[in-house]
Protein backbone atom coordinates (compact mmCIF):
# COMPACT_ATOMS: atom_id res chain seq x y z
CA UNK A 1 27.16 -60.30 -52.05
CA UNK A 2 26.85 -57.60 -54.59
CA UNK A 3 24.75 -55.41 -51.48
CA UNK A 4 27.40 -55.99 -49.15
CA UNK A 5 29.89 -54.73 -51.42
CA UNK A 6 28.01 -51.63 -52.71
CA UNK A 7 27.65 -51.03 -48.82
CA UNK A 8 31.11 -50.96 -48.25
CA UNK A 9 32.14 -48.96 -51.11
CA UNK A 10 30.35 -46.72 -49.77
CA UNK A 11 31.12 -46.25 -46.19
CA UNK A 12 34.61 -45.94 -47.74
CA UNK A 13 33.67 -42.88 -49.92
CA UNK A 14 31.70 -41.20 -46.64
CA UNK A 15 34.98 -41.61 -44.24
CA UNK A 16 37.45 -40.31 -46.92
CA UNK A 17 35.59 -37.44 -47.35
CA UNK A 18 34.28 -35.24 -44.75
CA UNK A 19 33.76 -31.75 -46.88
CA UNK A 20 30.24 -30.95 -48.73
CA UNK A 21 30.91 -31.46 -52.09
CA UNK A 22 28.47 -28.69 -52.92
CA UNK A 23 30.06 -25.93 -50.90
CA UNK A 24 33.61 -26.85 -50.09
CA UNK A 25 32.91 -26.12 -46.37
CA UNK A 26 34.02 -28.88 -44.11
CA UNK A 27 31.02 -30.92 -43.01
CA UNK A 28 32.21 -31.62 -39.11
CA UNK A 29 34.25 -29.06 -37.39
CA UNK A 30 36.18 -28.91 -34.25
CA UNK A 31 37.85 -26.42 -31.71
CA UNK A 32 41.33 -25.86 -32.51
CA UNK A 33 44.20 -27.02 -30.46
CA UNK A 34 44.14 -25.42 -27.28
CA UNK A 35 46.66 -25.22 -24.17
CA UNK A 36 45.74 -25.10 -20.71
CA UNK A 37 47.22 -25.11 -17.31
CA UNK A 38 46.35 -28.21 -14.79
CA UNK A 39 42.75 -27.54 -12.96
CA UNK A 40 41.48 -25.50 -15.39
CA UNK A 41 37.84 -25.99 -17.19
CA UNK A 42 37.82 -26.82 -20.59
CA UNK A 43 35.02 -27.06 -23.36
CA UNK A 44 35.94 -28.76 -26.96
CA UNK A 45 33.41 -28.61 -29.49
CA UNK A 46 32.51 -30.72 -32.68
CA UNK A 47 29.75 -29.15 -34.90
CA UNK A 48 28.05 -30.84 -38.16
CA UNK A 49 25.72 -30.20 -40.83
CA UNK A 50 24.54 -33.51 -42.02
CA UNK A 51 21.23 -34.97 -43.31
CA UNK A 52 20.37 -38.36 -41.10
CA UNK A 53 17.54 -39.66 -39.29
CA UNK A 54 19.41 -41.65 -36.71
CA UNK A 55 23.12 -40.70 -35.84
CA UNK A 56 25.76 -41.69 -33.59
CA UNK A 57 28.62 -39.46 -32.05
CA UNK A 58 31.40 -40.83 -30.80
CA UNK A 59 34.40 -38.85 -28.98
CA UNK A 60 37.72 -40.84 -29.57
CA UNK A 61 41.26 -39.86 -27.62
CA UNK A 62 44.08 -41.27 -29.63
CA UNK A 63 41.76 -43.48 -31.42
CA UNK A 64 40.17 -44.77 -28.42
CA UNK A 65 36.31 -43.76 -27.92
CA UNK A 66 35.66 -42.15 -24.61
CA UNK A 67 32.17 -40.88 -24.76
CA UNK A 68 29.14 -41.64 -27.41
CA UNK A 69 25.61 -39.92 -28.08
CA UNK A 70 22.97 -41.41 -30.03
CA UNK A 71 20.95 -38.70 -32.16
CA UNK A 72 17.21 -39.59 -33.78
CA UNK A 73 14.86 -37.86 -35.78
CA UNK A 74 12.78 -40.49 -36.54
CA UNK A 75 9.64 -38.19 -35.61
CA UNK A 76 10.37 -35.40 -38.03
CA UNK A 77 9.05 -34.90 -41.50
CA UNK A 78 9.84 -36.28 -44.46
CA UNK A 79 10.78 -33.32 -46.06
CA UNK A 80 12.71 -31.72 -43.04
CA UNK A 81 14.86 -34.69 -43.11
CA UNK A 82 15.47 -34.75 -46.73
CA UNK A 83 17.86 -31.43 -45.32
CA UNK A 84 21.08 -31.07 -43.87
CA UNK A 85 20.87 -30.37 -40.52
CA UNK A 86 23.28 -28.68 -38.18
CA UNK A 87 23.87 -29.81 -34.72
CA UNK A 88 26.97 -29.88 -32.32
CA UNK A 89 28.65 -31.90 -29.19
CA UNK A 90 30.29 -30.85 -26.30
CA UNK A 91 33.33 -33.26 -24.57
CA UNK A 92 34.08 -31.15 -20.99
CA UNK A 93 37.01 -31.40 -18.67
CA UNK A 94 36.67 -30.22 -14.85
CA UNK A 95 39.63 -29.38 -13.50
CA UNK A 96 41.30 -30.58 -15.96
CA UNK A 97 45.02 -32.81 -15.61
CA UNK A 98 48.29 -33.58 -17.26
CA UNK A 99 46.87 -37.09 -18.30
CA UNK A 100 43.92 -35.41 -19.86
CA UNK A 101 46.55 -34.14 -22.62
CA UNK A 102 45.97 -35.60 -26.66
CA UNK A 103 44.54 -35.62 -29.08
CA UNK A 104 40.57 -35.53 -29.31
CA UNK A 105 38.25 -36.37 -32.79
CA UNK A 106 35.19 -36.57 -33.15
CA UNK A 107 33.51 -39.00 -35.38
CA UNK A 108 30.28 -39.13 -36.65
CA UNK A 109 28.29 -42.36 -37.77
CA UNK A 110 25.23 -41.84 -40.02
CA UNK A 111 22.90 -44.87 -39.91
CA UNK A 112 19.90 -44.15 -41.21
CA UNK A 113 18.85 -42.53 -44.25
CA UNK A 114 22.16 -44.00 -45.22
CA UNK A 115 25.49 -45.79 -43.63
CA UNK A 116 28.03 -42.71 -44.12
CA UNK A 117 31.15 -41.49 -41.32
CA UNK A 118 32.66 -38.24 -41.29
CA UNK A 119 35.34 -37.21 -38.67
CA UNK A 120 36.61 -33.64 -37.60
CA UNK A 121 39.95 -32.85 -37.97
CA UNK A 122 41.14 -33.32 -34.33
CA UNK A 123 41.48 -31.25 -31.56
CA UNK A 124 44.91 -31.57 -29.61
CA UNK A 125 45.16 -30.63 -25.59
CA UNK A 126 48.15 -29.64 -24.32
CA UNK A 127 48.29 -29.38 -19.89
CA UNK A 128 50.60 -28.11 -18.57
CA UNK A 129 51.29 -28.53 -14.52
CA UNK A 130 50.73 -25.14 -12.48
CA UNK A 131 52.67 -22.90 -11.13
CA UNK A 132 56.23 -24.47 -11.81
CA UNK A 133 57.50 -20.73 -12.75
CA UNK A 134 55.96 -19.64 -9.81
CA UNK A 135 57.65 -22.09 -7.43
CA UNK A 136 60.77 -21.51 -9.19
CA UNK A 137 60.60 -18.28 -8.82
CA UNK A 138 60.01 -18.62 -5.09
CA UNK A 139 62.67 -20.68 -4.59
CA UNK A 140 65.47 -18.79 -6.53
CA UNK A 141 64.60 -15.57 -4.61
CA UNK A 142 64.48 -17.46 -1.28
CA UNK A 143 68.21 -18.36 -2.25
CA UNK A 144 68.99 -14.73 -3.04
CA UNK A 145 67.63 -13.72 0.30
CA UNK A 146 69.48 -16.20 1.75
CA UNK A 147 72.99 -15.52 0.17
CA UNK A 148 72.53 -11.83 0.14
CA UNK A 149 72.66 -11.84 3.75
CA UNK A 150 76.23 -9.28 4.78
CA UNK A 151 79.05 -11.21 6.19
CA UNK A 152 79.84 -8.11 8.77
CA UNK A 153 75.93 -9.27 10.20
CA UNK A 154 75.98 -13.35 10.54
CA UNK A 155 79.66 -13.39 11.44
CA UNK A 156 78.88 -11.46 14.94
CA UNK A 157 75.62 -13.18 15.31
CA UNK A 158 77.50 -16.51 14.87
CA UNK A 159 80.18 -15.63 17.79
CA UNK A 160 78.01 -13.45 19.98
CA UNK A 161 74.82 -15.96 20.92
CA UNK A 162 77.47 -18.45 22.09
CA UNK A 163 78.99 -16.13 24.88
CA UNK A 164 75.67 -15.16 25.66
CA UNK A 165 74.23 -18.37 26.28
CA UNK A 166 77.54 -19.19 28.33
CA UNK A 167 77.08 -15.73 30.51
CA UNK A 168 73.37 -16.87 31.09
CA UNK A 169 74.66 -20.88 32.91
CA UNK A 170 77.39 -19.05 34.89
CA UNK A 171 75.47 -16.61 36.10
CA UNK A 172 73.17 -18.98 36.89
CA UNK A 173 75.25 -21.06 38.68
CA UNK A 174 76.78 -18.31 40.88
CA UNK A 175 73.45 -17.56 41.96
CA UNK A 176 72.26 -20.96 43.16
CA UNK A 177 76.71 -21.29 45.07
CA UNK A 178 75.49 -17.82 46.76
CA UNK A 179 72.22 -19.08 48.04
CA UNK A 180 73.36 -22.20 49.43
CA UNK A 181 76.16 -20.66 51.39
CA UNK A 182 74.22 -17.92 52.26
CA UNK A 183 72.83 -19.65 55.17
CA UNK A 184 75.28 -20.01 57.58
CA UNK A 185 78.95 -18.27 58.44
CA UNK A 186 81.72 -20.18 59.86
CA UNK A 187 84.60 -18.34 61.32
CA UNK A 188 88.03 -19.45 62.87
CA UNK A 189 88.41 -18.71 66.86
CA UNK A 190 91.27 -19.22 69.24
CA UNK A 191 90.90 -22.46 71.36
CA UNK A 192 91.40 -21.21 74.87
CA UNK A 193 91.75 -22.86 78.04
CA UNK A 194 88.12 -22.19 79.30
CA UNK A 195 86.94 -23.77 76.75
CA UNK A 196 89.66 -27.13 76.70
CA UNK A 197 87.17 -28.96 79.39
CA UNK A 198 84.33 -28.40 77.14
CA UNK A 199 86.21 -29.44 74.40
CA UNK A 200 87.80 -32.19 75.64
CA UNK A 201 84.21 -33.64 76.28
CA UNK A 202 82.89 -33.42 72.90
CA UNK A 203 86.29 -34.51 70.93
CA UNK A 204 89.52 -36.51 72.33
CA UNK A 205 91.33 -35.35 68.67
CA UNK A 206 92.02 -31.73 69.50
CA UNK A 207 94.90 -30.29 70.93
CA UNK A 208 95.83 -27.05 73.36
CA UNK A 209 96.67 -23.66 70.83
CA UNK A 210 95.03 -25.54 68.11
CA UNK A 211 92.29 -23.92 66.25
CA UNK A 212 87.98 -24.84 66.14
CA UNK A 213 85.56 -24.12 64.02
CA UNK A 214 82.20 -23.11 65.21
CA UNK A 215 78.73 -22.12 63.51
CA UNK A 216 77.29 -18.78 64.84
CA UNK A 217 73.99 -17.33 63.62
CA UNK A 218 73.91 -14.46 61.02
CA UNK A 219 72.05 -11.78 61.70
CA UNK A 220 70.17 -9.19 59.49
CA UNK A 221 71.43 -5.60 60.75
CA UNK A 222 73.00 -3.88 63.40
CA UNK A 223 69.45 -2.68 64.91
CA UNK A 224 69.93 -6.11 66.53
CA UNK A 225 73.23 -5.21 68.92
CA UNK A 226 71.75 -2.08 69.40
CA UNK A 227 68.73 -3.58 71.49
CA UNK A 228 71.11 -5.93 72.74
CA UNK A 229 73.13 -3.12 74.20
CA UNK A 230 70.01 -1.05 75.44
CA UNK A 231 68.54 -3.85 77.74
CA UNK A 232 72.34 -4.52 79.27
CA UNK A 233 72.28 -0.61 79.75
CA UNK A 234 68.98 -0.50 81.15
């Protein structure tokens, strides 16, 4: 009971204090607080000078471990372990994120010569998410584009591609009317009495001095009455 206790007390003493009592220096050290933007690499580091022959290192995040190393030197010397020897741990972060942010410690748990814990003093990690000035940035001169735009230039636009678009569909659909009736060219004649018999044959409706309408070919130029007129001649 009286080993158990002894034990204790002095675990106690070895995580209260974690500066040599012979130089004042602090025995475990640790990268300061650093802040980083998200996807960014980051390295903290815990360093130590401590005389042990089998260690443990643990990396805690908000008091939760998150990594651990086990150290030996068992095969050294007797007198090289009787020193304090320096060593160090690395905790990485590739591309790091927002939820990587906290704080970090590293603790160190001495087993062997003798059950002692020292801890660093804490390393806190601030991300940050990227480029939110940049998009801002973007997006309020986007806006100033936007609004800086004249009046006397979108006002015209606004009326003018309207009428346009209008022009375009009638123009259109003049073209296809003149094609259509393009074909063919009906004309009003006299009815006249030569022509009542044949007339009268085709159509019981019509009337003497009333007018007909006929459909007569169309033709290209005059070149074609002038050979017309040449063969009667000839």
């Amino acid at each position: 009971m009286k080993l158990l206790l002894s034990s204790m007390l002095l675990a106690s003493l070895c995580t209260l204090s974690s500066w040599s009592v012979s130089s004042g220096v602090p025995i475990v050290t640790q990268t300061p607080d650093v802040a980083v933007t998200e996807g960014e690499t980051v390295n903290i580091t815990c360093c130590w000078v401590v005389k042990f022959e089998r260690m443990t290192v643990n990396w805690l995040k908000n008091q939760t471990v998150i990594k651990t190393e086990l150290l030996n030197n068992l095969n050294k010397s007797q007198a090289s372990l009787q020193q304090e020897r320096p060593g160090c741990s690395y905790l990485t972060f590739m591309n790091i994120s927002r939820e990587d942010s906290g704080r970090y410690t590293c603790r160190l748990n001495v087993e062997i010569p003798e059950l002692c814990r020292y801890e660093g003093h804490g390393t806190v990690v601030t991300v940050t998410a990227r480029d939110n000035n940049n998009k801002d940035s973007n997006a309020s001169g986007d806006e100033k584009v936007t609004k800086g735009l004249p009046v006397y230039i979108t006002a015209p636009l606004a009326v003018v591609v309207p009428l346009l678009l209008i022009a375009l569909l009638c123009f259109c659909a003049l073209k296809r009317r003149q094609a259509s009736s393009a074909a063919r060219v009906i004309y009003e004649v006299p009815h006249t009495d030569s022509e009542e018999a044949d007339m009268d044959k085709r159509s019981t409706s019509s009337s003497t001095g009333s007018s007909q309408w006929c459909q007569v070919p169309v033709y290209e130029s005059f070149d074609y009455f002038e050979r017309v007129q040449t063969k009667e001649s000839g």
